[in-house]
C-alpha atoms as a PDB file:
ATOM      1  CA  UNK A   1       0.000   0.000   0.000  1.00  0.00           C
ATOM      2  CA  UNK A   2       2.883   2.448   1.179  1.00  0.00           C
ATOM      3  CA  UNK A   3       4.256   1.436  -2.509  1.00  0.00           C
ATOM      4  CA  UNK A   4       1.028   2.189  -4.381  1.00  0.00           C
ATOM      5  CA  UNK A   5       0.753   5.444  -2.976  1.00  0.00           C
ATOM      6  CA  UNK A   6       4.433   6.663  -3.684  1.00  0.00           C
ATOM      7  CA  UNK A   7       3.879   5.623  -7.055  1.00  0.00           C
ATOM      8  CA  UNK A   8       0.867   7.532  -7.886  1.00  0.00           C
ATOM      9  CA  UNK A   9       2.547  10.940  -5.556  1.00  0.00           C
ATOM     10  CA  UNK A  10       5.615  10.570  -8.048  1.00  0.00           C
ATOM     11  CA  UNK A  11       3.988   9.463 -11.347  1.00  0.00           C
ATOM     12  CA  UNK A  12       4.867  11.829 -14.405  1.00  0.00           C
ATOM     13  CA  UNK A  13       1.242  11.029 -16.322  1.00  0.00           C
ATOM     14  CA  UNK A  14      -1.209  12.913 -14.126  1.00  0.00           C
ATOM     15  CA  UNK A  15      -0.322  16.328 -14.804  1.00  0.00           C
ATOM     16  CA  UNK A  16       0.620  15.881 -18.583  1.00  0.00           C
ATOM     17  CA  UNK A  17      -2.513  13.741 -18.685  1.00  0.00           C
ATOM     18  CA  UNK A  18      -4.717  16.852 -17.796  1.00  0.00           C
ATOM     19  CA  UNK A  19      -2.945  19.318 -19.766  1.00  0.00           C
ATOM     20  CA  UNK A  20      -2.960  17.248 -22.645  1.00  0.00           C
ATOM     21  CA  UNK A  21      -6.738  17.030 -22.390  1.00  0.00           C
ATOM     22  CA  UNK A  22      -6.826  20.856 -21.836  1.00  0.00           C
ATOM     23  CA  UNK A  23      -5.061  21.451 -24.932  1.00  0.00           C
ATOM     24  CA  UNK A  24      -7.102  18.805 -26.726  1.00  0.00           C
ATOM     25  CA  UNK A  25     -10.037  20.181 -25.609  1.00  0.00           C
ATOM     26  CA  UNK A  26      -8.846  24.293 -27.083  1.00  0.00           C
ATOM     27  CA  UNK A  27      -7.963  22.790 -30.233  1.00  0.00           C
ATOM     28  CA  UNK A  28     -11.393  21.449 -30.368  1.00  0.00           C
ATOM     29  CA  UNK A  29     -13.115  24.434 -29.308  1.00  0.00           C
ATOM     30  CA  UNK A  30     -11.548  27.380 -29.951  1.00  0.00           C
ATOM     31  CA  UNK A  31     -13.779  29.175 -27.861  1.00  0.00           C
ATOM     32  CA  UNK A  32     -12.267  27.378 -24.941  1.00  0.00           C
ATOM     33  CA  UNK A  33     -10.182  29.661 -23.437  1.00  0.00           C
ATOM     34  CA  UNK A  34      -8.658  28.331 -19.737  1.00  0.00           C
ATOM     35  CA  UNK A  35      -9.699  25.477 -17.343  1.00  0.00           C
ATOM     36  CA  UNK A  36     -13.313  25.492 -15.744  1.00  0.00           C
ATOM     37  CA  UNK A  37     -14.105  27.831 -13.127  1.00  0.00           C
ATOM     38  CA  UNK A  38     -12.039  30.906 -15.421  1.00  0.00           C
ATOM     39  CA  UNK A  39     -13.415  33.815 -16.327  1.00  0.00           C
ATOM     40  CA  UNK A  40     -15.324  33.168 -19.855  1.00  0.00           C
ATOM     41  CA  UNK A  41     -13.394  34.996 -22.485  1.00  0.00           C
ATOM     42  CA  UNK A  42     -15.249  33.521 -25.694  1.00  0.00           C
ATOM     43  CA  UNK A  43     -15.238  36.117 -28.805  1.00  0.00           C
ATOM     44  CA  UNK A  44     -18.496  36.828 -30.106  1.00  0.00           C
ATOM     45  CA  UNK A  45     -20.417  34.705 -32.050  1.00  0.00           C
ATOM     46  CA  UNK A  46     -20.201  35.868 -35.522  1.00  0.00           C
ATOM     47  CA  UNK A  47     -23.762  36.085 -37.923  1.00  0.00           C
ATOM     48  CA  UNK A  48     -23.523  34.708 -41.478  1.00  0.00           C
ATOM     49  CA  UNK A  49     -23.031  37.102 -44.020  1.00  0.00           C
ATOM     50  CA  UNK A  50     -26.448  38.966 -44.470  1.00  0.00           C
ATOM     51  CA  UNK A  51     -28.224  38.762 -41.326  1.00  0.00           C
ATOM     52  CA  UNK A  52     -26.490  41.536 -39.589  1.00  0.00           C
ATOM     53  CA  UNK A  53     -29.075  42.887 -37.213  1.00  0.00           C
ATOM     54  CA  UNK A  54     -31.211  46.083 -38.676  1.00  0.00           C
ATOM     55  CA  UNK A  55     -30.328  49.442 -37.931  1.00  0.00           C
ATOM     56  CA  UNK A  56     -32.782  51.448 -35.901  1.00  0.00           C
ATOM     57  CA  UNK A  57     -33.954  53.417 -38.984  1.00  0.00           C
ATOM     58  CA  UNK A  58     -34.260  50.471 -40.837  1.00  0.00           C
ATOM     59  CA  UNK A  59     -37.769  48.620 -40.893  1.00  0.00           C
ATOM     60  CA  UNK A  60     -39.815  51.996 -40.183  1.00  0.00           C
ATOM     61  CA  UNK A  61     -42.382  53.101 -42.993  1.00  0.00           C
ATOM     62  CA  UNK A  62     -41.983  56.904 -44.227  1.00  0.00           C
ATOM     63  CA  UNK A  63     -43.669  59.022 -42.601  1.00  0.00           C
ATOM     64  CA  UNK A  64     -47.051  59.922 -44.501  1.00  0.00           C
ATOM     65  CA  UNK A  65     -46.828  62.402 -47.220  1.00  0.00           C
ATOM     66  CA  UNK A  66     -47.956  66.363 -45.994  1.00  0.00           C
ATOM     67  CA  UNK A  67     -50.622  68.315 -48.220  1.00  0.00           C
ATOM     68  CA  UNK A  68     -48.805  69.251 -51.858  1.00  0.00           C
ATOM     69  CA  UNK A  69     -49.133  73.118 -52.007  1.00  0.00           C
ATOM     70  CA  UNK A  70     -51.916  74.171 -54.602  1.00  0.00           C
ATOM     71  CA  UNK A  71     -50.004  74.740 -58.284  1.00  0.00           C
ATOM     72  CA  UNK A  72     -51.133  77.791 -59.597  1.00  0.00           C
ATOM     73  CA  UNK A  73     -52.524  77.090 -63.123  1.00  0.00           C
ATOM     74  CA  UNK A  74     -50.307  78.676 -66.088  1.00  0.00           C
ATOM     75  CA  UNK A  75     -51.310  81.930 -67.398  1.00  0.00           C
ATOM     76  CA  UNK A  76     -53.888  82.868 -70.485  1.00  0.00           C
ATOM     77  CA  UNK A  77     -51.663  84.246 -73.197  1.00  0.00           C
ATOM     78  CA  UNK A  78     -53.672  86.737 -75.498  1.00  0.00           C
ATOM     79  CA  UNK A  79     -52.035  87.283 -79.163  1.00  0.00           C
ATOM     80  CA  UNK A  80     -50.460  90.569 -79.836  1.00  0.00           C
ATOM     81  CA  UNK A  81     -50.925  91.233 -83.884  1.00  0.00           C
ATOM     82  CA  UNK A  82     -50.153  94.790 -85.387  1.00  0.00           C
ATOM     83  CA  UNK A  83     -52.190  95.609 -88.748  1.00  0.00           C
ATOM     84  CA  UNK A  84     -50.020  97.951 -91.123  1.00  0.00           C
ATOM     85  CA  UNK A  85     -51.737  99.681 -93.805  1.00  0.00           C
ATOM     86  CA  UNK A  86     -50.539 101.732 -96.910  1.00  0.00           C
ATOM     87  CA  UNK A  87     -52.911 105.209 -96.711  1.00  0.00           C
ATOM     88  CA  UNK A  88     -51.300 105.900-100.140  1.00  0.00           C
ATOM     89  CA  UNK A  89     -52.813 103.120-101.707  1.00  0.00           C
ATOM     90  CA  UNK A  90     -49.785 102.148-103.838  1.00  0.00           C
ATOM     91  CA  UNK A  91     -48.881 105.746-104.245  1.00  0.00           C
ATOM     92  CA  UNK A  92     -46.163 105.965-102.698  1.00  0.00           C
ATOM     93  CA  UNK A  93     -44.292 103.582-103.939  1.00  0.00           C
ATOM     94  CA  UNK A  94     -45.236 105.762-107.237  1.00  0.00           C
ATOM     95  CA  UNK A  95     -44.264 108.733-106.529  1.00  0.00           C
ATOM     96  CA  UNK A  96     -41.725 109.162-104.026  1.00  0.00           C
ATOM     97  CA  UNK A  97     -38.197 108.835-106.464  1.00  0.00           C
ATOM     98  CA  UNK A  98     -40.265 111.657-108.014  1.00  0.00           C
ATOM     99  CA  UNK A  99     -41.274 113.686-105.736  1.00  0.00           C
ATOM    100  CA  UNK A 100     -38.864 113.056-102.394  1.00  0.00           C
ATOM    101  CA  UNK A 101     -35.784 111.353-104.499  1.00  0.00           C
ATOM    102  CA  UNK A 102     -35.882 108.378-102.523  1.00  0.00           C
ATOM    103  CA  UNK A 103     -37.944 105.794-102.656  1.00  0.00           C
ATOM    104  CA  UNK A 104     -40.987 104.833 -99.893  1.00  0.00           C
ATOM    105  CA  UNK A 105     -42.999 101.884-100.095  1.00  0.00           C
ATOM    106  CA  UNK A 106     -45.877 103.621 -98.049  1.00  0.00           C
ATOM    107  CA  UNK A 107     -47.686 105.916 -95.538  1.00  0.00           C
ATOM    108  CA  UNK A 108     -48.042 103.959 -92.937  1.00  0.00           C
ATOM    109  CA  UNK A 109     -50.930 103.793 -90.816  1.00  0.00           C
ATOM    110  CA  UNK A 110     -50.784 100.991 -87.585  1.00  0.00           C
ATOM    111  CA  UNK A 111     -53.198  99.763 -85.292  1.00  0.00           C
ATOM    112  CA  UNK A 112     -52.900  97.028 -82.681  1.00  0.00           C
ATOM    113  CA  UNK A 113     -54.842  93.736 -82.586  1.00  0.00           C
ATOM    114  CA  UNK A 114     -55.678  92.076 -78.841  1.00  0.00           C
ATOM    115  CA  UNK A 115     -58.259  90.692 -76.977  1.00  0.00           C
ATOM    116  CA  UNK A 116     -60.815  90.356 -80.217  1.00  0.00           C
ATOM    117  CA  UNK A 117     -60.666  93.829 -80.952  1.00  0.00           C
ATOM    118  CA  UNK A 118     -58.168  96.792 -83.211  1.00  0.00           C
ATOM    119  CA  UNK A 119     -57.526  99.534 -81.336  1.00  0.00           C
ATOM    120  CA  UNK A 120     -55.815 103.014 -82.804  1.00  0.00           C
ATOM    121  CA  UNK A 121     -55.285 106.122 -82.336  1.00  0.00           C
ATOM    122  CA  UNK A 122     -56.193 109.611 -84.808  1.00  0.00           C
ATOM    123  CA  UNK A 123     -57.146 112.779 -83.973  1.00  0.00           C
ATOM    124  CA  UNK A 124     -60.178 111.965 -82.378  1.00  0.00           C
ATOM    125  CA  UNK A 125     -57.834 109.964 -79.353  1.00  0.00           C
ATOM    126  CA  UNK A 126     -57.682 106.162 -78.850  1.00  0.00           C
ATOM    127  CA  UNK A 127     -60.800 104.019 -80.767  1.00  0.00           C
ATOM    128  CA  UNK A 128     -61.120 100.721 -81.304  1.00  0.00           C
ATOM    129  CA  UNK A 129     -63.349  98.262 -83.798  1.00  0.00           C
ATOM    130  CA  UNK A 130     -63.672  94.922 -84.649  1.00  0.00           C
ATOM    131  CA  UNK A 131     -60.577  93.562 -86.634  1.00  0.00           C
ATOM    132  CA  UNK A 132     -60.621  95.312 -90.039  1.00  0.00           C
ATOM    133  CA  UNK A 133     -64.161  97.015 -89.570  1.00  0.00           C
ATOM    134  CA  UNK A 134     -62.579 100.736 -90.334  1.00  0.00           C
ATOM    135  CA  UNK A 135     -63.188 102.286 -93.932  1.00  0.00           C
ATOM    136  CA  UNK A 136     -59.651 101.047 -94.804  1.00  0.00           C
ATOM    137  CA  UNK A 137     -60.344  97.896 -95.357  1.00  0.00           C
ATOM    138  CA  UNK A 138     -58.057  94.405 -94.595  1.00  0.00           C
ATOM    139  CA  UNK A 139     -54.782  95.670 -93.484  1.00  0.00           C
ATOM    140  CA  UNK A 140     -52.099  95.760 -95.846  1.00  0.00           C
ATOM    141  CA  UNK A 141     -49.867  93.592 -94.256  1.00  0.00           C
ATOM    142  CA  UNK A 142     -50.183  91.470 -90.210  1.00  0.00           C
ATOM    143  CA  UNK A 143     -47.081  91.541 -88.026  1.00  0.00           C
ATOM    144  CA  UNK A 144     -46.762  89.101 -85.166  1.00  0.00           C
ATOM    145  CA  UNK A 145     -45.630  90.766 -81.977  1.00  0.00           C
ATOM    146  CA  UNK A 146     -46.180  87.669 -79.833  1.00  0.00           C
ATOM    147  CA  UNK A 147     -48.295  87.376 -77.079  1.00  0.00           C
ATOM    148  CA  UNK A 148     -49.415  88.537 -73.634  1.00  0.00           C
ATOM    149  CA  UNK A 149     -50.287  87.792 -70.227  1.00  0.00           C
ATOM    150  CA  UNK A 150     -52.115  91.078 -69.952  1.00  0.00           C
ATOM    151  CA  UNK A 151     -55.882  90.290 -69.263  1.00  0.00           C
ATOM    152  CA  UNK A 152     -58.789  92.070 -71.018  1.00  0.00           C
ATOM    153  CA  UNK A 153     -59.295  94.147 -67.806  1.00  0.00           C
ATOM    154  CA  UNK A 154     -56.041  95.322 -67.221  1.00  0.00           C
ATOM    155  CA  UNK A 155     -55.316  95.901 -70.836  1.00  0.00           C
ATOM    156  CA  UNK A 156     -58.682  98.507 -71.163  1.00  0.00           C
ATOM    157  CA  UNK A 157     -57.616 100.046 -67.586  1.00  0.00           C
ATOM    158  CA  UNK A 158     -54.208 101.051 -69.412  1.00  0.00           C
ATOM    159  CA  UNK A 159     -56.037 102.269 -72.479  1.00  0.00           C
ATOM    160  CA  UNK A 160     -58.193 104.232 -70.183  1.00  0.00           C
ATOM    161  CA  UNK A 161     -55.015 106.136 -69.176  1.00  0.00           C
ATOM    162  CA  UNK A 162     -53.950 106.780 -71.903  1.00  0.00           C
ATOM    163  CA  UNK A 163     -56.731 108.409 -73.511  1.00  0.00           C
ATOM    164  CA  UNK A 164     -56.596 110.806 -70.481  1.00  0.00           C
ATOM    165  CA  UNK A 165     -53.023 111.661 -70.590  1.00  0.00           C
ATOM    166  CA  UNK A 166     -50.479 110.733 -73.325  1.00  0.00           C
ATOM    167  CA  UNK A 167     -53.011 109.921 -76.242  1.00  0.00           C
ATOM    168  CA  UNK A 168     -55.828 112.765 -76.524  1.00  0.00           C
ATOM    169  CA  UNK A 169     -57.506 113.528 -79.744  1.00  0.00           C
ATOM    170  CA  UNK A 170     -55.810 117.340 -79.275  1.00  0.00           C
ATOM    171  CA  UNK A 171     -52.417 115.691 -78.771  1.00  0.00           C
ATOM    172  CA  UNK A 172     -52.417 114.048 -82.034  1.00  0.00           C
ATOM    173  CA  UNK A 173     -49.464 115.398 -84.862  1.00  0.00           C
ATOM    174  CA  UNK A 174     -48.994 113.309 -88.192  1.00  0.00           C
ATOM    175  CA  UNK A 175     -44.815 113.909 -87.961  1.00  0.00           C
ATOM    176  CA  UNK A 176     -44.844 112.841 -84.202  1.00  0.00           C
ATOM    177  CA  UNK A 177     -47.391 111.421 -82.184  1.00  0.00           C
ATOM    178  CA  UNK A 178     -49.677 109.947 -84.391  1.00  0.00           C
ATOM    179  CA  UNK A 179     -51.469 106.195 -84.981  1.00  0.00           C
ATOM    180  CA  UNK A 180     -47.739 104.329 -84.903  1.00  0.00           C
ATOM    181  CA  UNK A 181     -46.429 106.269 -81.844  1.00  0.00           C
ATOM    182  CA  UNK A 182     -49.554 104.815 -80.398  1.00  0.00           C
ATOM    183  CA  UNK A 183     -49.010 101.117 -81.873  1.00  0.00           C
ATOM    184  CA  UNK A 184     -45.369 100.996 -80.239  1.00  0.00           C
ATOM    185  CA  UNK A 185     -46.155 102.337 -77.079  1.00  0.00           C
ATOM    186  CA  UNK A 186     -48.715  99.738 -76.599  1.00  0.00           C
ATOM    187  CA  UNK A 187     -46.643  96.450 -78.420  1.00  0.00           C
ATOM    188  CA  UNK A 188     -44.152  97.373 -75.909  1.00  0.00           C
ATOM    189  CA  UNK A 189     -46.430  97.210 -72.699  1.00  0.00           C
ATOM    190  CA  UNK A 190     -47.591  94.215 -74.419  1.00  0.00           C
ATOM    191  CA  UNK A 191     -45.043  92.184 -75.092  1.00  0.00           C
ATOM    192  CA  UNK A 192     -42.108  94.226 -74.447  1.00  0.00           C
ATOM    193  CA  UNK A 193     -41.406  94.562 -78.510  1.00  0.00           C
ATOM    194  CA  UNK A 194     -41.146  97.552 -80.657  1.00  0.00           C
ATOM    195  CA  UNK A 195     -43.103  97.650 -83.898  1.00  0.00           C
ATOM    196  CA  UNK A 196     -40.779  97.591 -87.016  1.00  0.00           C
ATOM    197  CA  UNK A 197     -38.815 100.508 -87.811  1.00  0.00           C
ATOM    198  CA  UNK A 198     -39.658 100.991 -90.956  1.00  0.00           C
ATOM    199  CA  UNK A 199     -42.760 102.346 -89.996  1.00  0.00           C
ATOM    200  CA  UNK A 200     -41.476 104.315 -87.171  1.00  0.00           C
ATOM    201  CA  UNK A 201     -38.590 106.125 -89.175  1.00  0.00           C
ATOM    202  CA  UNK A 202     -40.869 106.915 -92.072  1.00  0.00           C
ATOM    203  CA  UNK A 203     -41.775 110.735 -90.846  1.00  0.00           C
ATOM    204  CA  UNK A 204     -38.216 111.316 -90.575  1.00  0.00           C
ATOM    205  CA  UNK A 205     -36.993 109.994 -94.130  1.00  0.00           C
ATOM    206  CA  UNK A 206     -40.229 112.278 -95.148  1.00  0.00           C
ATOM    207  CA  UNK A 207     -38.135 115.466 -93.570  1.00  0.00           C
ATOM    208  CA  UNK A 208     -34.837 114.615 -94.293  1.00  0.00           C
ATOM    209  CA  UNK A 209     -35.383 115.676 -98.413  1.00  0.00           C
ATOM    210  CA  UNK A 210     -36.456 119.001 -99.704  1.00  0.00           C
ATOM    211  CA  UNK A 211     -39.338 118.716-100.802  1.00  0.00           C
ATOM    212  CA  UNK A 212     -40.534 116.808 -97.268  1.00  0.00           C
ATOM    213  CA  UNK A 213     -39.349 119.932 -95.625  1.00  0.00           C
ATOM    214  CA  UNK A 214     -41.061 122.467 -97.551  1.00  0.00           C
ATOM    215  CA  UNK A 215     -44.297 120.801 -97.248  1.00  0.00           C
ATOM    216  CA  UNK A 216     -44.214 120.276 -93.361  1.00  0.00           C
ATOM    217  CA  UNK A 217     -46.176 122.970 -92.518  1.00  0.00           C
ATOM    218  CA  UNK A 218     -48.774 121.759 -94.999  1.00  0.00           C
ATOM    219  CA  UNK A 219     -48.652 118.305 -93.570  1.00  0.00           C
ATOM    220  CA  UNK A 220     -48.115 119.016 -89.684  1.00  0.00           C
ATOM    221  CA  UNK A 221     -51.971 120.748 -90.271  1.00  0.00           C
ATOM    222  CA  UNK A 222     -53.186 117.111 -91.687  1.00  0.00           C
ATOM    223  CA  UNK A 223     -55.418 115.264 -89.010  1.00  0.00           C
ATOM    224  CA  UNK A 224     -55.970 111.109 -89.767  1.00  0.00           C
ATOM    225  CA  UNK A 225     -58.696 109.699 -87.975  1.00  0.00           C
ATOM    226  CA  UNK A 226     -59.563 106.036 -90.040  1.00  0.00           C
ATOM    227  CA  UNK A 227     -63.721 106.212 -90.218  1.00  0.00           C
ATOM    228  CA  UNK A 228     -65.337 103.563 -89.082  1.00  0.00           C
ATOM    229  CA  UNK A 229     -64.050 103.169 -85.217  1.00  0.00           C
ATOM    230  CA  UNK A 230     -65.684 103.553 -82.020  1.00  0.00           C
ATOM    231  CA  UNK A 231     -64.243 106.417 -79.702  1.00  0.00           C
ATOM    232  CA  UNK A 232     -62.793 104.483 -76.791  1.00  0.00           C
ATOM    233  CA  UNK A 233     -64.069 105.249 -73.546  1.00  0.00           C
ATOM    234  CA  UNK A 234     -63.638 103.309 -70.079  1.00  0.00           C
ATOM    235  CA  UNK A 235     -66.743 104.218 -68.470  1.00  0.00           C
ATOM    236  CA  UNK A 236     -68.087 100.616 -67.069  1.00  0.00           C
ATOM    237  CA  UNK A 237     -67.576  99.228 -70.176  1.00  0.00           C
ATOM    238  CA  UNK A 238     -66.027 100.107 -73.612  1.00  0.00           C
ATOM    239  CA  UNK A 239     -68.146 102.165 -75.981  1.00  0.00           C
END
């Protein structure tokens, strides 16, 4: 007995017996870290690729969408046409290498086409009539200005001024301030174009020859009111 129990006090197995295990036992589990009873110190367990764990804003539903802010509907645009027509009849173009030495294709007369209606201006102030319903006839020639935003209402306020200040019958002069100062004043509120020059430089190629010069006093007494117009007036309504 005393021989059996020095033997197993002195024997070199035990201890590399239960290390060995130990070691086996890591090797096998590599989460094993020390003998039982230590402190745990397995790593995390890892998640397969693609289930990592959703964010906190992940998973939620938008929010509801707020009231969309009324759209305003796109504007009425009104066409802006300017009628040009020859007073000479033809004339003109006749005459004027005779008479001026240079040549014009016409005497002008302009009126401005809007909202259903011509409006122009002689020397009985601003009037207006239905497209081509003067004594003149179809117009010579249309030019399109464009078109505007300017309503109907607006449009016969501004008129309405300018009958009472820039545009009077008494105001009217066939050199300058007559029917096409009037057409380019209003084209330009319009639609912020000029009517052609042509038309607007024709008094002064008149008085740049001679002959234009010596009949100006003749010609600066000459009144043009087209026949066949209504007088404007912006009174309730449009007479």
């Amino acid at each position: 007995m005393a021989v059996a129990h020095a033997q197993r006090e002195h024997s070199p197995f035990r201890p590399l017996c239960h290390l060995t295990v130990g070691a086996a036992a890591a090797a096998v589990d590599p989460e094993v870290a020390g003998p039982p009873g230590s402190p745990s110190t397995r790593s995390p367990a890892r998640r397969p690729p693609g289930k990592e764990p959703p964010s906190p804003s992940q998973g939620l539903s938008p929010p509801p969408p707020g009231p969309r802010p009324p759209m305003e509907p796109p504007p009425t645009l009104h066409a802006v046409k300017l009628y040009v027509y020859d007073l000479s009849k033809g004339m003109a173009r006749r005459l004027s290498p005779l008479m001026l030495g240079k040549q014009l294709d016409g005497i002008w007369h302009t009126s401005i086409i809007v909202h259903k209606d011509e409006f122009f201006y002689g020397s009985d102030g601003i009037s207006s009539c239905a497209p081509g319903g003067t004594l003149l006839g179809p117009p010579d020639s249309v030019v399109d200005l464009g078109s505007t935003e300017v309503t109907e209402e607006i449009f016969l306020e501004y008129l309405s001024s300018l009958g009472e200040s820039m545009f009077r019958g008494e105001s009217y002069n066939l050199f300058e301030h007559n029917c096409n100062t009037f057409s380019n004043e209003v084209a330009q509120f319009l639609t912020g174009r000029k009517i052609p020059s042509y038309i607007t430089d024709l008094p002064s190629e008149v008085l740049s020859t001679p002959f234009g010069q010596a009949l100006r006093p003749l010609l600066d007494s000459i009144q043009i009111q087209p026949p066949g117009g209504n007088t404007f007036r912006r009174h309730n309504g449009q007479s």
